[in-house]
PDB file of N, CA and C in Angstrom:
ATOM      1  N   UNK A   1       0.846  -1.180   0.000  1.00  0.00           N
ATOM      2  CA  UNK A   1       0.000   0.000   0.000  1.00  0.00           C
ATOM      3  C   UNK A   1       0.888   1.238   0.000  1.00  0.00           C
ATOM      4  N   UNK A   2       0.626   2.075  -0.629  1.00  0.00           N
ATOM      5  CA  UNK A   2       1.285   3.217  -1.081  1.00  0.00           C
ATOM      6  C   UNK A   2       0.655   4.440  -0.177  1.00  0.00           C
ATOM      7  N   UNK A   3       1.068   5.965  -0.111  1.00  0.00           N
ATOM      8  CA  UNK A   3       0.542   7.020   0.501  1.00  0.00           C
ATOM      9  C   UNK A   3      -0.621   7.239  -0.406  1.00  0.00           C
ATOM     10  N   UNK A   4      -1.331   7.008  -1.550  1.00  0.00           N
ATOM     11  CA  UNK A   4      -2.321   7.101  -2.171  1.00  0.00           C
ATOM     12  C   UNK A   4      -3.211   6.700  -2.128  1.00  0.00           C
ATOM     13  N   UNK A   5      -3.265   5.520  -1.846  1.00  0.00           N
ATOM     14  CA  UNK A   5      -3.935   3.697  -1.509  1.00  0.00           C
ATOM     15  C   UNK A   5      -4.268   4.133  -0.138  1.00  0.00           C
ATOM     16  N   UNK A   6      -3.463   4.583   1.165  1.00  0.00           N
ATOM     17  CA  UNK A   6      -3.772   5.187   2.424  1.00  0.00           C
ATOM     18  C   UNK A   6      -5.032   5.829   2.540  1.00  0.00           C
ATOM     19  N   UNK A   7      -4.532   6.557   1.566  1.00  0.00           N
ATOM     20  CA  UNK A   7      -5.330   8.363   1.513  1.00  0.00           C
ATOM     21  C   UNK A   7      -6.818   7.701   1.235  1.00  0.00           C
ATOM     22  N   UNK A   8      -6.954   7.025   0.018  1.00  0.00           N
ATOM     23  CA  UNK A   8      -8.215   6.579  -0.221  1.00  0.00           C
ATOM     24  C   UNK A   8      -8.512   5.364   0.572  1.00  0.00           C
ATOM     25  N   UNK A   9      -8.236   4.717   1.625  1.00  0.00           N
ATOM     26  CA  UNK A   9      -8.469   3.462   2.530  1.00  0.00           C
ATOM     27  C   UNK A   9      -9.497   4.631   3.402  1.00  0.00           C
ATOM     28  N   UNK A  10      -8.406   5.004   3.920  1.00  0.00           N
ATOM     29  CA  UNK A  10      -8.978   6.057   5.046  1.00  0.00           C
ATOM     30  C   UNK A  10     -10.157   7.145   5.262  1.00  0.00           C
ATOM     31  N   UNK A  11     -10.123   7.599   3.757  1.00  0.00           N
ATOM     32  CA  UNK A  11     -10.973   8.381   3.279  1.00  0.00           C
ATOM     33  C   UNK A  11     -12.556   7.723   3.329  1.00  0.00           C
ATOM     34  N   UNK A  12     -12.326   6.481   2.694  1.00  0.00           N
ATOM     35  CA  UNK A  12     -13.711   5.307   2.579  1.00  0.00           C
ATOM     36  C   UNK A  12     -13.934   4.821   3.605  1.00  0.00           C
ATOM     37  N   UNK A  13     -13.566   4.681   4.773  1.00  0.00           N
ATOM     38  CA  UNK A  13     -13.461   4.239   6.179  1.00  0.00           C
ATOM     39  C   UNK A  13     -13.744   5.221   7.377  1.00  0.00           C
ATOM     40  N   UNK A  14     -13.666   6.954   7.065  1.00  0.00           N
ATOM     41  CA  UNK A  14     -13.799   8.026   7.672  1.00  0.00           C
ATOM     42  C   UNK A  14     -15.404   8.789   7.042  1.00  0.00           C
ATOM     43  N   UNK A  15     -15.169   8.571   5.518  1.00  0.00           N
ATOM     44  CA  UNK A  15     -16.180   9.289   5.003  1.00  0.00           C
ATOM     45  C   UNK A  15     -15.788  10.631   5.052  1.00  0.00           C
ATOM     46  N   UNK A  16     -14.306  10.815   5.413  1.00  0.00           N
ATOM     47  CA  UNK A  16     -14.069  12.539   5.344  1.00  0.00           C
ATOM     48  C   UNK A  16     -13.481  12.468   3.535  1.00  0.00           C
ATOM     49  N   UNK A  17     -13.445  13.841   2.931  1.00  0.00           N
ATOM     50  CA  UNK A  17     -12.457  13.826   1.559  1.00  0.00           C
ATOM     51  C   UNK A  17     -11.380  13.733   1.737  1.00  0.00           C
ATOM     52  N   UNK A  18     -11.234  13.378   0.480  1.00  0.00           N
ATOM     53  CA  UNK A  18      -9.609  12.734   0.268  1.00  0.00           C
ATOM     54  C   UNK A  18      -8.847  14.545   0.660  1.00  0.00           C
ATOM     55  N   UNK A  19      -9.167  15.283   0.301  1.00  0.00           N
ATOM     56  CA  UNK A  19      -8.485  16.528   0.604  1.00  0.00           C
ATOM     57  C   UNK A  19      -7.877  16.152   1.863  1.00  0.00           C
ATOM     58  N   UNK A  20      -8.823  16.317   2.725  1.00  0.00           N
ATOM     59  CA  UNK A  20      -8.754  16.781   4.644  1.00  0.00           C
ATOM     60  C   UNK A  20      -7.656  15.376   5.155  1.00  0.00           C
ATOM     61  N   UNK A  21      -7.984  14.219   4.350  1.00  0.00           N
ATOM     62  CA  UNK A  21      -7.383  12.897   4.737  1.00  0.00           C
ATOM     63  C   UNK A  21      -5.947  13.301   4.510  1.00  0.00           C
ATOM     64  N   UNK A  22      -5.160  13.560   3.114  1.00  0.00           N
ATOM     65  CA  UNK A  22      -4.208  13.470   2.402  1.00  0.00           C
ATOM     66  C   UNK A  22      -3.637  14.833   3.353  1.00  0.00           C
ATOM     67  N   UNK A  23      -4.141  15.988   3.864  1.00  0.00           N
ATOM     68  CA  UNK A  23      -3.327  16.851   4.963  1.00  0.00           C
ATOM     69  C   UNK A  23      -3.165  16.293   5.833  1.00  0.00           C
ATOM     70  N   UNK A  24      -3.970  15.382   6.686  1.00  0.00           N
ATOM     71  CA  UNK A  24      -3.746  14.490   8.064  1.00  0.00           C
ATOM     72  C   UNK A  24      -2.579  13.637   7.572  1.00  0.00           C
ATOM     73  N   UNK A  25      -2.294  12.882   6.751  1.00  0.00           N
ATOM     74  CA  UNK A  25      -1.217  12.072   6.286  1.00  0.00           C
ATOM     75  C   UNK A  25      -0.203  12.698   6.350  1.00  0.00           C
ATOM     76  N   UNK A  26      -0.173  13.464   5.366  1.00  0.00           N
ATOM     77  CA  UNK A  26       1.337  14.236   5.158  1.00  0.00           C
ATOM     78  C   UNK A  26       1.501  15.675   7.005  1.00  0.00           C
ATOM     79  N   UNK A  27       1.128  15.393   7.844  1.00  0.00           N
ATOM     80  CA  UNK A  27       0.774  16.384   8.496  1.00  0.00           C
ATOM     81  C   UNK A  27       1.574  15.469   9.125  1.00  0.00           C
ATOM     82  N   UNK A  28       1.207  14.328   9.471  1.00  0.00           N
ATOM     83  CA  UNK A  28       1.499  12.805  10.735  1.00  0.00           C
ATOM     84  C   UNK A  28       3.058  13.113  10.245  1.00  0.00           C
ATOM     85  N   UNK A  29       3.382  12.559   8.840  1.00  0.00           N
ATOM     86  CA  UNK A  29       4.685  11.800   7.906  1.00  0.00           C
ATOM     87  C   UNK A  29       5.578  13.242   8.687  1.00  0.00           C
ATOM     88  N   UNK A  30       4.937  14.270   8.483  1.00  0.00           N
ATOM     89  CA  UNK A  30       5.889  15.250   8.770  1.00  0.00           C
ATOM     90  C   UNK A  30       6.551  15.479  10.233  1.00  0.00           C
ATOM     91  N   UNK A  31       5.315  15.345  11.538  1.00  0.00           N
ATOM     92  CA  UNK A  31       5.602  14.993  12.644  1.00  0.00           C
ATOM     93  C   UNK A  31       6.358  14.049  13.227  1.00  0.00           C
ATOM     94  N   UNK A  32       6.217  12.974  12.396  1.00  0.00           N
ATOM     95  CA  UNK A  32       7.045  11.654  12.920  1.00  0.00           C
ATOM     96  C   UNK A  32       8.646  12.288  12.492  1.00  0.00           C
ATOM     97  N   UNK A  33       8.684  12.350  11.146  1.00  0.00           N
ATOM     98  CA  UNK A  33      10.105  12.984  10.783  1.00  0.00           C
ATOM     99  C   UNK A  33      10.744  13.575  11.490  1.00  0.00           C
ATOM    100  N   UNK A  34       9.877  14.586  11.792  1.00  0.00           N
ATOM    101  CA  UNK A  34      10.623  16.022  13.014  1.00  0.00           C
ATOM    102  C   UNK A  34      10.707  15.832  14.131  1.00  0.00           C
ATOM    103  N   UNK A  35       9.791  14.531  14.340  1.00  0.00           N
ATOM    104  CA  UNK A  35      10.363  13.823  16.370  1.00  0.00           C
ATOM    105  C   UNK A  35      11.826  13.153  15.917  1.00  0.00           C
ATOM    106  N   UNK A  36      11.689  12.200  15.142  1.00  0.00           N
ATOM    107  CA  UNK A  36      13.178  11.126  14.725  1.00  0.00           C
ATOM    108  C   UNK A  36      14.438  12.168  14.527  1.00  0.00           C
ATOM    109  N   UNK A  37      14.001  13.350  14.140  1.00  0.00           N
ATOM    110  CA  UNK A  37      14.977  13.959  13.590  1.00  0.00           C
ATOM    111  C   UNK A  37      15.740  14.361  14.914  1.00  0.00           C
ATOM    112  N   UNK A  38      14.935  14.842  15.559  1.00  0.00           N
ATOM    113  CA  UNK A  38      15.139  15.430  17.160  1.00  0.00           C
ATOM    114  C   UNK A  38      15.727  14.201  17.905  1.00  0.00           C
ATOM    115  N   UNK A  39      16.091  13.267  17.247  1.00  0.00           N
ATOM    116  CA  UNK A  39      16.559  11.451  18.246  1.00  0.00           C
ATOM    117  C   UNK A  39      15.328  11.509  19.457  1.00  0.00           C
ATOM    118  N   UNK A  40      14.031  11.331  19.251  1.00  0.00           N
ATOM    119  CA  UNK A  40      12.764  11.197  19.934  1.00  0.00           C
ATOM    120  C   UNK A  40      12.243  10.511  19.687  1.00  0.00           C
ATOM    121  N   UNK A  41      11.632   9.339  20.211  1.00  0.00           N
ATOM    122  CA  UNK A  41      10.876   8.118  20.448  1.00  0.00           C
ATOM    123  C   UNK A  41       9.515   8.609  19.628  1.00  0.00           C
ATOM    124  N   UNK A  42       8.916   7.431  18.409  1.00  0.00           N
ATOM    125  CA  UNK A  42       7.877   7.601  18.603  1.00  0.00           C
ATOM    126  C   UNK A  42       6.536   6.513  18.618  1.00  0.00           C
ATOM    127  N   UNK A  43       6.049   6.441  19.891  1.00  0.00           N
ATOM    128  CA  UNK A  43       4.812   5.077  19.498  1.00  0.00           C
ATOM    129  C   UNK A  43       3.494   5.742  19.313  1.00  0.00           C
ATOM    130  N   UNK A  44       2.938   4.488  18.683  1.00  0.00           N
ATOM    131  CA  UNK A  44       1.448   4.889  17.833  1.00  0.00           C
ATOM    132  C   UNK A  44       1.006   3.278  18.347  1.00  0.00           C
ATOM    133  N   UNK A  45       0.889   3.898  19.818  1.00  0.00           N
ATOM    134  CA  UNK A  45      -0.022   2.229  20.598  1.00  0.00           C
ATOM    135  C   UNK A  45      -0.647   0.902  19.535  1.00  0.00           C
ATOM    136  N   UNK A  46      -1.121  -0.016  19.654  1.00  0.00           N
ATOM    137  CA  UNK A  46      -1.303  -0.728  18.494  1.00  0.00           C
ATOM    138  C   UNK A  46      -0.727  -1.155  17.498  1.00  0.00           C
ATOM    139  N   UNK A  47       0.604  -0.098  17.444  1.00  0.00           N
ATOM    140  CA  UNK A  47       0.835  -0.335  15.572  1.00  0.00           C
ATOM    141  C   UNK A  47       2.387  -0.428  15.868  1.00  0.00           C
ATOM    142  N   UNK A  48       3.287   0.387  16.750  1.00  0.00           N
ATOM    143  CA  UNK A  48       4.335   0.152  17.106  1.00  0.00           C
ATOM    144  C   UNK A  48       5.179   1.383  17.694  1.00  0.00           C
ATOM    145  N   UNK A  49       6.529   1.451  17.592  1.00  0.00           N
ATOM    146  CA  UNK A  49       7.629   2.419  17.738  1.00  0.00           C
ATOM    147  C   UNK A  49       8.643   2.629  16.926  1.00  0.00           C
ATOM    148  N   UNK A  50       8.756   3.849  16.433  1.00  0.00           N
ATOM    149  CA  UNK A  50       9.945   4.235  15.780  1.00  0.00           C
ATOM    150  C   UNK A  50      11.201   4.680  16.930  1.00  0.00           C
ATOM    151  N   UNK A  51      12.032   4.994  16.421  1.00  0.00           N
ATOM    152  CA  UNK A  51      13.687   5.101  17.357  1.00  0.00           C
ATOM    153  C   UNK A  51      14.780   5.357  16.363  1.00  0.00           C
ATOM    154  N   UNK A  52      15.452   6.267  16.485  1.00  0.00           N
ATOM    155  CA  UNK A  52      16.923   6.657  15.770  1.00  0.00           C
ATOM    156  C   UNK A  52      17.748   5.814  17.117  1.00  0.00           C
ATOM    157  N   UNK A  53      19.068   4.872  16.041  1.00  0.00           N
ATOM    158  CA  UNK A  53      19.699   4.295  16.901  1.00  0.00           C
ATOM    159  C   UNK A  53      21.004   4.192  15.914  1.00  0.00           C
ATOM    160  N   UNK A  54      22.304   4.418  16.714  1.00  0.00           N
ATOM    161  CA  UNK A  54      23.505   4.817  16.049  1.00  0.00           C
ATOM    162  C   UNK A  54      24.215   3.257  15.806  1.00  0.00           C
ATOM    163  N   UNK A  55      24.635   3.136  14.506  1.00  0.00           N
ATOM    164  CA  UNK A  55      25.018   1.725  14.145  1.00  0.00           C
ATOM    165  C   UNK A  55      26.517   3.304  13.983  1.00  0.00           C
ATOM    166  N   UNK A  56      27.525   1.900  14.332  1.00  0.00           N
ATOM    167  CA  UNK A  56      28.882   2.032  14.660  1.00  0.00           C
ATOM    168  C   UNK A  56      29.598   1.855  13.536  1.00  0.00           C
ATOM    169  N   UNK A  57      30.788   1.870  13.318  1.00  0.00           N
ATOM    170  CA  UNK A  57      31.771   1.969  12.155  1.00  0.00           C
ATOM    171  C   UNK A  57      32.141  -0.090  12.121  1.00  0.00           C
ATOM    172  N   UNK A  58      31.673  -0.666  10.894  1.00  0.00           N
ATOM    173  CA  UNK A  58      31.844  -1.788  10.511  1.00  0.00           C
ATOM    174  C   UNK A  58      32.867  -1.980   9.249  1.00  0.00           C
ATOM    175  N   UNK A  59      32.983  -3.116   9.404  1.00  0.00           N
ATOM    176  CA  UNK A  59      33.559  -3.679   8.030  1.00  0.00           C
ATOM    177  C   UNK A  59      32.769  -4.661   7.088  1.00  0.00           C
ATOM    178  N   UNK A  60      32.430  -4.063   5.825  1.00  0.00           N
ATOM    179  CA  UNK A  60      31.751  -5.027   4.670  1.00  0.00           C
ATOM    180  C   UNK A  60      32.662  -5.240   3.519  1.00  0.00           C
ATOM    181  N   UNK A  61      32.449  -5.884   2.916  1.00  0.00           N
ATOM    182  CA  UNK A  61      33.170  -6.329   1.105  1.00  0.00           C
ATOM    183  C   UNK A  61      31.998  -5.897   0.215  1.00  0.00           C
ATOM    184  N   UNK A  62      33.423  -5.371  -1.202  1.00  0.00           N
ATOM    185  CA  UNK A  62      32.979  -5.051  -2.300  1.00  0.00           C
ATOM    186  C   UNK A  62      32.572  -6.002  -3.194  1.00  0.00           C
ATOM    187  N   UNK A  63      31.544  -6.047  -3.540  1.00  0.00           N
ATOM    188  CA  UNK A  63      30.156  -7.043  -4.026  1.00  0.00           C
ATOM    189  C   UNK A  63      31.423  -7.589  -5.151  1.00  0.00           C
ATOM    190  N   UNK A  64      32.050  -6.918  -5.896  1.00  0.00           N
ATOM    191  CA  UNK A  64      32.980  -6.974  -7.048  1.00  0.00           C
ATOM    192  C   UNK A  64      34.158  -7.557  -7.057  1.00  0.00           C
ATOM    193  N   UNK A  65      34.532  -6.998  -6.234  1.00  0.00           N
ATOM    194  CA  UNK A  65      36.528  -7.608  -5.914  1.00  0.00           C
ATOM    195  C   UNK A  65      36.485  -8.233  -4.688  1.00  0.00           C
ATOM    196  N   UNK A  66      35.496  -8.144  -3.727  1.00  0.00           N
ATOM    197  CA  UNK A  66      35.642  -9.027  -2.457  1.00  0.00           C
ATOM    198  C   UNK A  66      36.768  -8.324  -1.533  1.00  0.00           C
ATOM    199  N   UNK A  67      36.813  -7.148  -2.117  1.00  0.00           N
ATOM    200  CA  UNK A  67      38.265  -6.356  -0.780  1.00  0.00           C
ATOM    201  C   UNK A  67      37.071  -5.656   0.460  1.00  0.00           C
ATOM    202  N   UNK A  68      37.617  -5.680   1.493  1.00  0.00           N
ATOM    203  CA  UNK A  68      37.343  -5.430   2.659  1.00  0.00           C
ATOM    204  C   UNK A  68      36.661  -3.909   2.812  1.00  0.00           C
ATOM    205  N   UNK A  69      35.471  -3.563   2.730  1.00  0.00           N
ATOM    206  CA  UNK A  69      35.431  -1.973   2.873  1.00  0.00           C
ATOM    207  C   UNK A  69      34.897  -1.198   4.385  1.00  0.00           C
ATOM    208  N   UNK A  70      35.574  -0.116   4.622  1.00  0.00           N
ATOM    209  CA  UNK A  70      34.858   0.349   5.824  1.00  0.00           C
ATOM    210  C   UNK A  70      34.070   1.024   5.693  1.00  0.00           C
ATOM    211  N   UNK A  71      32.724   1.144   6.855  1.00  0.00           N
ATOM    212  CA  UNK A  71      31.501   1.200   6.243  1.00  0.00           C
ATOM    213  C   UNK A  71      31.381   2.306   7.491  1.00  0.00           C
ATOM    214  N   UNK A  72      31.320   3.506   7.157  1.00  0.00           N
ATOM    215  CA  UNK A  72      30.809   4.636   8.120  1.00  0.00           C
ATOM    216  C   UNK A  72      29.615   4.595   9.425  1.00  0.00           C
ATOM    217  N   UNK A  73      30.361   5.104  10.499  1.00  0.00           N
ATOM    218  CA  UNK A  73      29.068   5.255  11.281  1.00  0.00           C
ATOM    219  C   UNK A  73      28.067   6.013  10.798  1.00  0.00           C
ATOM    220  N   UNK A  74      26.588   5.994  11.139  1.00  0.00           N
ATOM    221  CA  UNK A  74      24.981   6.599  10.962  1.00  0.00           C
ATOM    222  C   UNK A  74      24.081   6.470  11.362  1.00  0.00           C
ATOM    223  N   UNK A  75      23.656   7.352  11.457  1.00  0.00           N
ATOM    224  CA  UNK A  75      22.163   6.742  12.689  1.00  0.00           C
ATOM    225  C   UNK A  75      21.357   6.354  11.545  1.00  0.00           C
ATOM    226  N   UNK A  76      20.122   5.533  11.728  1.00  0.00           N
ATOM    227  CA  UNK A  76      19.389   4.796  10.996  1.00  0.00           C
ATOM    228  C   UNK A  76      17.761   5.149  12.175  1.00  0.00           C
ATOM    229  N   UNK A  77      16.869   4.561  11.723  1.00  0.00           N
ATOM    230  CA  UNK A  77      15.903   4.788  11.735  1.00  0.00           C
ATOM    231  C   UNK A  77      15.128   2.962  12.182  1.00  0.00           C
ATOM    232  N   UNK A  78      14.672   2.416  13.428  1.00  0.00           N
ATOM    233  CA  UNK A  78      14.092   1.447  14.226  1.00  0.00           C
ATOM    234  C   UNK A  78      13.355   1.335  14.252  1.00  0.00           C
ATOM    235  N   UNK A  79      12.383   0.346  13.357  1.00  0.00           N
ATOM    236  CA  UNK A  79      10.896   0.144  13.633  1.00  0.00           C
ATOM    237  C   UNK A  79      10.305  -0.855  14.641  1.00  0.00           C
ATOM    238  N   UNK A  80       9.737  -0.833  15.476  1.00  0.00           N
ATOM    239  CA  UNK A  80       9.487  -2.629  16.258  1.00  0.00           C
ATOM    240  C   UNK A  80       7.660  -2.418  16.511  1.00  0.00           C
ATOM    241  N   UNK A  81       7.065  -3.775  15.692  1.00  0.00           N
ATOM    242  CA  UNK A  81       5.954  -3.347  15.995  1.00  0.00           C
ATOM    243  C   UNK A  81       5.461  -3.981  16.891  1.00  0.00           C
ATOM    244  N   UNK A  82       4.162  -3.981  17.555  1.00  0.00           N
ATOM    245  CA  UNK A  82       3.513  -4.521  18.222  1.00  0.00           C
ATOM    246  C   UNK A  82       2.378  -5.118  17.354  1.00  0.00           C
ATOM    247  N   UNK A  83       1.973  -5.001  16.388  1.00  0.00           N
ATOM    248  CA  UNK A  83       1.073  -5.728  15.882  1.00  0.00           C
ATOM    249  C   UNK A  83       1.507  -7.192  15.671  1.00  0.00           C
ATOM    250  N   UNK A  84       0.107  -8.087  16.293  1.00  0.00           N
ATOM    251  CA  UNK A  84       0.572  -9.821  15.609  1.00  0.00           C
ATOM    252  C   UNK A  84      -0.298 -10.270  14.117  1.00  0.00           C
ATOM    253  N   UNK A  85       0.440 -10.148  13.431  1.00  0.00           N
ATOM    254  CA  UNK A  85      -0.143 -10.669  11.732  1.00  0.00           C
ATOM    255  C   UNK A  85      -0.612 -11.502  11.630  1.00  0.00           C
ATOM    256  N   UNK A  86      -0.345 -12.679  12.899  1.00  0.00           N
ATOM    257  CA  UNK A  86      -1.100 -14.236  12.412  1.00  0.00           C
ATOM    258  C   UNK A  86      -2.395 -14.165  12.670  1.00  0.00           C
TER     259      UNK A  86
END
């Protein structure tokens, strides 16, 4: 499902327009961004938690020659959900 596919799930499920829906979306996408960005926790009870968490300076190989490459520290972005799929 795509941000489009969302927009219209939600929309048919709210009965609000796709207008008012598609600002609540991109309104959320933008909030979540600007907590992570801030290294700030974020849960959405039910569905899960996001988390910025700093992966350290590693070593990987070049897909090509197989030589040893070092692979920069970066923070990355942690999803863990709480939903069970089965």
């Amino acid at each position: 499902m795509n941000k489009t596919q969302l927009v219209e799930a939600i929309a048919l499920e709210t009965g609000l327009p796709k207008v008012a829906v598609r600002k609540s979306v991109d309104a959320m996408v933008d909030i979540v961004v600007r907590t992570l960005r801030e290294n700030e926790r974020v849960m959405l009870s039910g569905f899960g938690s996001f988390n910025v968490i700093q992966r350290s300076v590693r070593m990987g190989r070049n897909p090509r020659s197989g030589a040893p490459v070092r692979i920069a520290p970066k923070k990355v972005i942690r999803f863990r959900s709480t939903v069970d799929v089965e």
